[in-house]
C-alpha atoms as a PDB file:
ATOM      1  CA  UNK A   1     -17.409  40.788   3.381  1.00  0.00           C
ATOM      2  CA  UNK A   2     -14.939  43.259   2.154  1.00  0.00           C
ATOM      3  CA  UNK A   3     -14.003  42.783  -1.734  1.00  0.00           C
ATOM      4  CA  UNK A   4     -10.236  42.152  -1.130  1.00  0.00           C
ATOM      5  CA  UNK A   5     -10.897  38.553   1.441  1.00  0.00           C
ATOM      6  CA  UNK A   6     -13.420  37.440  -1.263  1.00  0.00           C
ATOM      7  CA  UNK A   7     -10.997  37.889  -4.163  1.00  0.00           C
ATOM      8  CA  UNK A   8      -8.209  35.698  -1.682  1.00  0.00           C
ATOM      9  CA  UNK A   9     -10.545  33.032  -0.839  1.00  0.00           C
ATOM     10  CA  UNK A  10     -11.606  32.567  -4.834  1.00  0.00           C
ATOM     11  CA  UNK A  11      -7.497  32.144  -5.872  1.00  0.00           C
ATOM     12  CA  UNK A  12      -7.057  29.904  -2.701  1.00  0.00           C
ATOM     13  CA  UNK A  13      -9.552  27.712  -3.790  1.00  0.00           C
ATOM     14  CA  UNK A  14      -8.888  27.992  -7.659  1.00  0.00           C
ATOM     15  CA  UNK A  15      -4.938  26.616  -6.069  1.00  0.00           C
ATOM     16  CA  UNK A  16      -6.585  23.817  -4.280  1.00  0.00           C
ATOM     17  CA  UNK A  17      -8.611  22.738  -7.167  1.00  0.00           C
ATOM     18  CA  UNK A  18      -5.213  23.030  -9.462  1.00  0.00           C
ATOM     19  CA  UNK A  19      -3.467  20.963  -7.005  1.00  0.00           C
ATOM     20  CA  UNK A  20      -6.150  18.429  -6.611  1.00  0.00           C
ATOM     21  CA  UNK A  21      -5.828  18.497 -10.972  1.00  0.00           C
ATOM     22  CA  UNK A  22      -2.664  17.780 -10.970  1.00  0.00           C
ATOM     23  CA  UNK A  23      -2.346  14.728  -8.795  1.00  0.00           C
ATOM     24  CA  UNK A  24      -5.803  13.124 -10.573  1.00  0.00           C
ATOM     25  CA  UNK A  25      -3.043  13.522 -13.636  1.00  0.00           C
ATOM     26  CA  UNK A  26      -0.412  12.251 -12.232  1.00  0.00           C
ATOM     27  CA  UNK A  27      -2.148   9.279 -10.767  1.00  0.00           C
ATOM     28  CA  UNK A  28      -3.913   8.653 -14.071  1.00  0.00           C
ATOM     29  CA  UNK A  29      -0.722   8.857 -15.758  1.00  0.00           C
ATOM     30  CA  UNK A  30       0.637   6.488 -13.315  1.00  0.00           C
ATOM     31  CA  UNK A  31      -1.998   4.262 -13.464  1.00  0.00           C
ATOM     32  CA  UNK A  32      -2.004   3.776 -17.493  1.00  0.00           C
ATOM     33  CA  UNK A  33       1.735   3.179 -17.053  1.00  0.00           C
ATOM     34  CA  UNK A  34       1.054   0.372 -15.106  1.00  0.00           C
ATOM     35  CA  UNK A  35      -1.167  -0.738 -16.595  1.00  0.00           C
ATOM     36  CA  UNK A  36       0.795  -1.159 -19.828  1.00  0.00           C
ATOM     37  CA  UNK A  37       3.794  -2.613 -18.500  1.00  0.00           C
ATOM     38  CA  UNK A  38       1.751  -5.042 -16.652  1.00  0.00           C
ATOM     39  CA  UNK A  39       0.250  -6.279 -20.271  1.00  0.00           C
ATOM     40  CA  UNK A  40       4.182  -5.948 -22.004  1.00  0.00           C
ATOM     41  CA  UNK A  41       5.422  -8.367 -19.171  1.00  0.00           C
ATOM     42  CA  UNK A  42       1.881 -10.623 -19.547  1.00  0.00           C
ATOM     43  CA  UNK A  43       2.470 -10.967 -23.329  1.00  0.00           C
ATOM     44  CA  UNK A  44       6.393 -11.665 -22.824  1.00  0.00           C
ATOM     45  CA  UNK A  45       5.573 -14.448 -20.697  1.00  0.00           C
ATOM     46  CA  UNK A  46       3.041 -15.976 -22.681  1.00  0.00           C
ATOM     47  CA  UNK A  47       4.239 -15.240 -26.564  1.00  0.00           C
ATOM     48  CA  UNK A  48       7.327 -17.324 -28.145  1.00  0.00           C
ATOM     49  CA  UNK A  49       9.178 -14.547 -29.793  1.00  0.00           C
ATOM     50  CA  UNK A  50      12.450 -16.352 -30.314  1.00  0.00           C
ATOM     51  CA  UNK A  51      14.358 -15.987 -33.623  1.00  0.00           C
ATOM     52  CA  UNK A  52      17.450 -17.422 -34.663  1.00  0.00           C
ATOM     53  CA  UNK A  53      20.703 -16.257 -33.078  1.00  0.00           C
ATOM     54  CA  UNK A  54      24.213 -16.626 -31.751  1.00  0.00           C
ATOM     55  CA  UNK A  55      23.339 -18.260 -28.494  1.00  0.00           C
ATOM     56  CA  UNK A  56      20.481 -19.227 -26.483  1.00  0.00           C
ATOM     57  CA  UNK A  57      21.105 -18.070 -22.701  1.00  0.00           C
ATOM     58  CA  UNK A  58      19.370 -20.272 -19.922  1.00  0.00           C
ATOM     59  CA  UNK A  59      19.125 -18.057 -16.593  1.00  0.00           C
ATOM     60  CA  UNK A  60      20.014 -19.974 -13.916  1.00  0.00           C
ATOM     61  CA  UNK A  61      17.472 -21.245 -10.775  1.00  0.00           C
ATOM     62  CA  UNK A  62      17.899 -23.587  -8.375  1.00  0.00           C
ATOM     63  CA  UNK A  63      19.936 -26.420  -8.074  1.00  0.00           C
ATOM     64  CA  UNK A  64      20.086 -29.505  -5.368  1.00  0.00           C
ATOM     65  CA  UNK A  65      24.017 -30.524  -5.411  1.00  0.00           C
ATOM     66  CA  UNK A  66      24.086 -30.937  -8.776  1.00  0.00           C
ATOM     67  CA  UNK A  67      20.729 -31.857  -9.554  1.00  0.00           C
ATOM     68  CA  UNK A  68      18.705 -29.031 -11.157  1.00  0.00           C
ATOM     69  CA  UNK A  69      15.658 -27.861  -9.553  1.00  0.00           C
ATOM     70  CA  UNK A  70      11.999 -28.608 -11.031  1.00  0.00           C
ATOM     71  CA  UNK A  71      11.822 -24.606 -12.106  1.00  0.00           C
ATOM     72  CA  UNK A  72      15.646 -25.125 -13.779  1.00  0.00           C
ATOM     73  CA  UNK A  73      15.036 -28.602 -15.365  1.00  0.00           C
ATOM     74  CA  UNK A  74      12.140 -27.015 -17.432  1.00  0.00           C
ATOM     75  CA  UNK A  75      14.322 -24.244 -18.619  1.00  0.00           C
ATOM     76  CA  UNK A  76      16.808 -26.424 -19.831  1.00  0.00           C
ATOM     77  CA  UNK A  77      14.928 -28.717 -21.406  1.00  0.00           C
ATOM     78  CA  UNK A  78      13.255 -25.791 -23.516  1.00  0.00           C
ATOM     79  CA  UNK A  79      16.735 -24.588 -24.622  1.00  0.00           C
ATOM     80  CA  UNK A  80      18.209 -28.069 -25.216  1.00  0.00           C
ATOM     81  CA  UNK A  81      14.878 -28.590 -27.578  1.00  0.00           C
ATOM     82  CA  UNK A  82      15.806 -25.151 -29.027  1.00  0.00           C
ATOM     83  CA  UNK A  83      19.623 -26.165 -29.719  1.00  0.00           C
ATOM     84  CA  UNK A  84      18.435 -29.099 -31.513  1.00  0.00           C
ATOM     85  CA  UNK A  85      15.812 -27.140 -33.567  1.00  0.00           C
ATOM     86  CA  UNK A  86      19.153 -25.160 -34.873  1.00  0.00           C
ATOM     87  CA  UNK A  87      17.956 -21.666 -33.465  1.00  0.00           C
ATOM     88  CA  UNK A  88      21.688 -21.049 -32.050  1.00  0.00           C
ATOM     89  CA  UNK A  89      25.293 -23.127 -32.083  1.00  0.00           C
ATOM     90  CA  UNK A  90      25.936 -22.045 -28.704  1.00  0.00           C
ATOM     91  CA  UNK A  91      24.335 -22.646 -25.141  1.00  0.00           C
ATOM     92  CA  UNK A  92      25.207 -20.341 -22.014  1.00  0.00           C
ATOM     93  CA  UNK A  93      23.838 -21.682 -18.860  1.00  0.00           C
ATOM     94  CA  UNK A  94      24.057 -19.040 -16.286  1.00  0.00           C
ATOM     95  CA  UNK A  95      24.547 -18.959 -11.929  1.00  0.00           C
ATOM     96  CA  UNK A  96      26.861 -18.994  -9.438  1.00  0.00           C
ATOM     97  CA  UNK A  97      27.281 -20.631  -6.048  1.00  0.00           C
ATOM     98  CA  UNK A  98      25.210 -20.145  -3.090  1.00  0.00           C
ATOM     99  CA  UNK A  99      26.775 -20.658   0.372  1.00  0.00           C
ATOM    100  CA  UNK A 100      27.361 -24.518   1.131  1.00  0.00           C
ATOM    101  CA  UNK A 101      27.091 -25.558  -2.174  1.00  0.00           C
ATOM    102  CA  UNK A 102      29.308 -27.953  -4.020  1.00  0.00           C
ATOM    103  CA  UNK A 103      28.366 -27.063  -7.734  1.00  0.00           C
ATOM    104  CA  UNK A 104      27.300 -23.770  -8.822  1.00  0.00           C
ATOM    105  CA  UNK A 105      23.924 -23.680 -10.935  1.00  0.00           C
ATOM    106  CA  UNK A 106      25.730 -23.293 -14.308  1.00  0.00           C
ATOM    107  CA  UNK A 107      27.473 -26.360 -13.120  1.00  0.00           C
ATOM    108  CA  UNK A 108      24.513 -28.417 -12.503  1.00  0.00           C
ATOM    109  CA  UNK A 109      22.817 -26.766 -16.291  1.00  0.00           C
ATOM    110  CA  UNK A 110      25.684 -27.813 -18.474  1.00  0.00           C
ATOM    111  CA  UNK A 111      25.970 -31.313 -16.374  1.00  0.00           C
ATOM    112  CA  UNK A 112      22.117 -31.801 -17.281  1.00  0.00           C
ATOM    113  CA  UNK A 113      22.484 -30.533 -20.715  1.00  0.00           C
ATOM    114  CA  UNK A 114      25.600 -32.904 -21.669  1.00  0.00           C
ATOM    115  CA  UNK A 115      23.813 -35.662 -20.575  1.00  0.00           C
ATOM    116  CA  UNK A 116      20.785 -34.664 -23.188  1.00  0.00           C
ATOM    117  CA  UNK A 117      23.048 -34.502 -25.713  1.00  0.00           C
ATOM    118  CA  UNK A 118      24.025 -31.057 -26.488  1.00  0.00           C
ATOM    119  CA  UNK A 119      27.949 -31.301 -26.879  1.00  0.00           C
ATOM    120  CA  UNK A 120      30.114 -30.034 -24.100  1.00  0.00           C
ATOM    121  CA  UNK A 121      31.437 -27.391 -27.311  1.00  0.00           C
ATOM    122  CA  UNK A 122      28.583 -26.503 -27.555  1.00  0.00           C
ATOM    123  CA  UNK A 123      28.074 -24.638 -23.804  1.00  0.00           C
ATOM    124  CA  UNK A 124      29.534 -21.645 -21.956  1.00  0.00           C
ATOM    125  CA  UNK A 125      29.163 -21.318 -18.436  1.00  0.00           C
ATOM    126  CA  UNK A 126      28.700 -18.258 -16.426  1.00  0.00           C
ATOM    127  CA  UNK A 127      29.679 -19.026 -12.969  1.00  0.00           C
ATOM    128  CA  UNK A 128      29.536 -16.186 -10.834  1.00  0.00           C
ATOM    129  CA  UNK A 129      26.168 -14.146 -11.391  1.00  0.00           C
ATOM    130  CA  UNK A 130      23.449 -14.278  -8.166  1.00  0.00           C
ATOM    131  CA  UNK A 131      20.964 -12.521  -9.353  1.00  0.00           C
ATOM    132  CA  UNK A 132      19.688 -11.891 -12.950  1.00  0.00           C
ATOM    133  CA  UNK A 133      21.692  -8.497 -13.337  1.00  0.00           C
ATOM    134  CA  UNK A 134      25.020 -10.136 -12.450  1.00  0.00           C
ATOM    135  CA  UNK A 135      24.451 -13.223 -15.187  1.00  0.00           C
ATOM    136  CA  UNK A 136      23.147 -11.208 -17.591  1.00  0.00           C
ATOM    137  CA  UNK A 137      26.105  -8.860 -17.408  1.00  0.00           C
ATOM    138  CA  UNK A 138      29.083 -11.372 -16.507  1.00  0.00           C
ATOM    139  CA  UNK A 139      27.049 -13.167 -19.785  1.00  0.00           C
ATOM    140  CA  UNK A 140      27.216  -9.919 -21.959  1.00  0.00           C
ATOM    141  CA  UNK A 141      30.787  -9.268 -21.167  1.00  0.00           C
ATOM    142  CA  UNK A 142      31.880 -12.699 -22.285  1.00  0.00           C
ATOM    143  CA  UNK A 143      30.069 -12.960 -25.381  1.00  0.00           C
ATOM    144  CA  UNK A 144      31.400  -9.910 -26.496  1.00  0.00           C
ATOM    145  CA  UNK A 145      34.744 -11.006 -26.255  1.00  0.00           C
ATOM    146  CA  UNK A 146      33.458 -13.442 -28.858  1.00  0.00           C
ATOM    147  CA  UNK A 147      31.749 -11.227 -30.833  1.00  0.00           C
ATOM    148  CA  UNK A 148      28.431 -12.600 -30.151  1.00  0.00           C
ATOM    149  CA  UNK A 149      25.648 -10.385 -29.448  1.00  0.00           C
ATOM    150  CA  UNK A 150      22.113 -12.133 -30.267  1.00  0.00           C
ATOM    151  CA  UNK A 151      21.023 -14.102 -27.846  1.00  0.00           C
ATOM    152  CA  UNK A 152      17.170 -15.541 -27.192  1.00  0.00           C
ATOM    153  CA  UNK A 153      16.738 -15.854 -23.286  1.00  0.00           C
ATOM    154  CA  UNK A 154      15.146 -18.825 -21.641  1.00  0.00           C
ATOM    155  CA  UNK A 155      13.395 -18.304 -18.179  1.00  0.00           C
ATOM    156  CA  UNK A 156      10.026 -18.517 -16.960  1.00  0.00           C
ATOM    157  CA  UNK A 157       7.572 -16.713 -18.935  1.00  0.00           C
ATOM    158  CA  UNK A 158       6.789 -14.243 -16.264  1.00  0.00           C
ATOM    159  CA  UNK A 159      10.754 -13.366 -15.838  1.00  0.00           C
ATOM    160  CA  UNK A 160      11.468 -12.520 -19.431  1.00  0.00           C
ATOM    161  CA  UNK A 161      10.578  -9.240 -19.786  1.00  0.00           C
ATOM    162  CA  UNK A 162      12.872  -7.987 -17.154  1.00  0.00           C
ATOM    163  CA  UNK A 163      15.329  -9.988 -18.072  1.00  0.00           C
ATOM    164  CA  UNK A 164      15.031  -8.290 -21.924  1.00  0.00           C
ATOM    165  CA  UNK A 165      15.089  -5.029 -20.279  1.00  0.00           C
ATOM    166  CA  UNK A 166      18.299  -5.821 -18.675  1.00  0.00           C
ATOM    167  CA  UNK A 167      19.593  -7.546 -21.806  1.00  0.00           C
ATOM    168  CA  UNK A 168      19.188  -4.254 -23.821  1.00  0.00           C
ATOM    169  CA  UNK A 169      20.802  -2.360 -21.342  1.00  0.00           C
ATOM    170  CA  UNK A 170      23.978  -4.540 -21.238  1.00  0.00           C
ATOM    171  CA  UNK A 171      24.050  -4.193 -25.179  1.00  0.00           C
ATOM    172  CA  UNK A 172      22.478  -7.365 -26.160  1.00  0.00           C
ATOM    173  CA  UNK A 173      20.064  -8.054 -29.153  1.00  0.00           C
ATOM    174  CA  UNK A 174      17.890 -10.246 -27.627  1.00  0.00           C
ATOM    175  CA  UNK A 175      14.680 -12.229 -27.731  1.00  0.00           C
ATOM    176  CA  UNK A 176      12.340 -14.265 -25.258  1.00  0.00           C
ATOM    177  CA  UNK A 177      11.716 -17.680 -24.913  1.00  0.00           C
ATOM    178  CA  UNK A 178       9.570 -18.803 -22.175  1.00  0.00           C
ATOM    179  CA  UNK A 179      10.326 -22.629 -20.981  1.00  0.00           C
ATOM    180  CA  UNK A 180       6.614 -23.342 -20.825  1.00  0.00           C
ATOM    181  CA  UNK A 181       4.851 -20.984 -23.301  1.00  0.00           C
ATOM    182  CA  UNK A 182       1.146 -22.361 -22.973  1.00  0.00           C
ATOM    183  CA  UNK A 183       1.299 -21.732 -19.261  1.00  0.00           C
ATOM    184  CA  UNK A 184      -0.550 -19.281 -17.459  1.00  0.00           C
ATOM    185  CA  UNK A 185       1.383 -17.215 -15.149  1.00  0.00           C
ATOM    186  CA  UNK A 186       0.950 -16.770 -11.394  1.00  0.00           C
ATOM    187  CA  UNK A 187      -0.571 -13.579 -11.328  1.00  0.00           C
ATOM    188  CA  UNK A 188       1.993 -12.509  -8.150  1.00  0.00           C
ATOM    189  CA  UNK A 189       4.855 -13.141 -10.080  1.00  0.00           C
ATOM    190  CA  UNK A 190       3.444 -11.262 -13.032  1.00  0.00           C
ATOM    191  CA  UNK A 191       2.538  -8.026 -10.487  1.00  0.00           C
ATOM    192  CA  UNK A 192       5.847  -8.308  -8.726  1.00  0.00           C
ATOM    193  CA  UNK A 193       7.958  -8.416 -12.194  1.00  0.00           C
ATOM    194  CA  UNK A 194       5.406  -5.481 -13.600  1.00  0.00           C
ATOM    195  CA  UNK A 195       6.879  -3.415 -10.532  1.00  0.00           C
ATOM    196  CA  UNK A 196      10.721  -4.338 -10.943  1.00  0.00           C
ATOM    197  CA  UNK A 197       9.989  -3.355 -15.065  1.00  0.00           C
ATOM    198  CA  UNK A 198       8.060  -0.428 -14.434  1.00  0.00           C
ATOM    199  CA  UNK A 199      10.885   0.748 -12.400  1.00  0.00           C
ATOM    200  CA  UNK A 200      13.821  -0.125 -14.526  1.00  0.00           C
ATOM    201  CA  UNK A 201      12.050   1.227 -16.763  1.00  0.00           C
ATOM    202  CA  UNK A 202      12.418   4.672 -14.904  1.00  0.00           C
ATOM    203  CA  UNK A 203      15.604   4.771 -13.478  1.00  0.00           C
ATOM    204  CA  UNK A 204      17.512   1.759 -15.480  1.00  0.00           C
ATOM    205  CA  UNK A 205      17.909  -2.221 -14.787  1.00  0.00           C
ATOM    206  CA  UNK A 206      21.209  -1.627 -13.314  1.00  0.00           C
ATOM    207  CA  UNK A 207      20.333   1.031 -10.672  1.00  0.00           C
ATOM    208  CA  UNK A 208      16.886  -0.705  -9.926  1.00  0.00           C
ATOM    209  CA  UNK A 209      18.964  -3.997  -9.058  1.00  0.00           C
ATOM    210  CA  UNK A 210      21.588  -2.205  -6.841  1.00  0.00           C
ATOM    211  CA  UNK A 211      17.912  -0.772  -5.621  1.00  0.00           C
ATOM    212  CA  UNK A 212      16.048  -3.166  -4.347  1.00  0.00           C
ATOM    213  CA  UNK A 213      18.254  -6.365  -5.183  1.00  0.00           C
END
């Protein structure tokens, strides 16, 4: 074999093994990123990391003409027992209206919260958000006009730390509440929400919800 095709053949595999280098760092990289958003959104749903602040924002779930869901009764509860504990003066319960409803789910959460005794003065509603992007910024935008920017969020633990990603991003100050804090959560939720963070992350909570919703 002639000098000159054994010198080609050494660079063309010293290439291959660079390029085979490079994605075993790439995927390593990806994989420890993963990995460590996957803990961040694990610990945000399990840790109560709420301080006081201005307001104490509920995001919205399901509700049955006017009846709040299971998921959405929890949530309010855990704010209403918040409210009393003094953490916040104010309330904003969050959701729009979904086709055929009667009441929109900020409705139904201030309904269910007046009737547990946290004053009608004491609640804003946001009535027009349907997904967690749209509340959180139709929330922001509101509250600023107030001059209130602390807020602790109140969701299901495994929803909070996208939901403080978004927060951040809209200008908030904010902090995490989960409605059930001693409750492990569903794995599937916690790898689905470790995807939507890891990518908001990336790209930003705004873009990743005109994304992929």
């Amino acid at each position: 074999m002639r000098p000159v095709v054994r010198v080609r053949r050494f660079w063309r595999l010293r290439g291959f093994r660079r390029w085979w280098a490079l994605l075993a760092l790439v995927g390593a990289f990806v994989a420890i990123y993963v990995a460590v958003t996957f803990v961040s959104v694990w610990r945000t749903a399990t840790s109560e990391r709420a301080r006081t602040a201005e307001a104490i924002v509920v995001l919205g779930a399901a509700q049955y003409d006017g009846r709040p869901s299971h998921v959405l009764e929890r949530r309010l509860e855990h704010a209403a027992d918040l409210y009393r504990d003094g953490l916040a003066p104010l309330v904003v319960v969050t959701g729009g209206r979904a086709t055929g409803d009667r009441f929109t789910e900020a409705t139904a959460s201030a309904n269910y919260l007046i009737a547990r005794g946290v004053p009608d003065t004491a609640i804003l509603r946001e009535t027009t958000g349907r997904s967690t992007w749209e509340s959180i910024v139709a929330t922001a935008r509101f509250l600023r006009e107030r001059s209130v920017t602390s807020v602790v969020l109140v969701s299901d633990g495994y929803h909070l730390a996208r939901a403080a990603g978004i927060a951040g991003d809209v200008g908030l100050d904010a902090t995490t509440s989960p409605a059930e804090p001693d409750a492990r959560p569903p794995l599937g939720r916690v790898a689905q929400e470790t995807l939507a963070v890891g990518t908001g992350r990336l790209i930003g909570f705004g873009r990743m919800s005109r994304l992929f919703g």
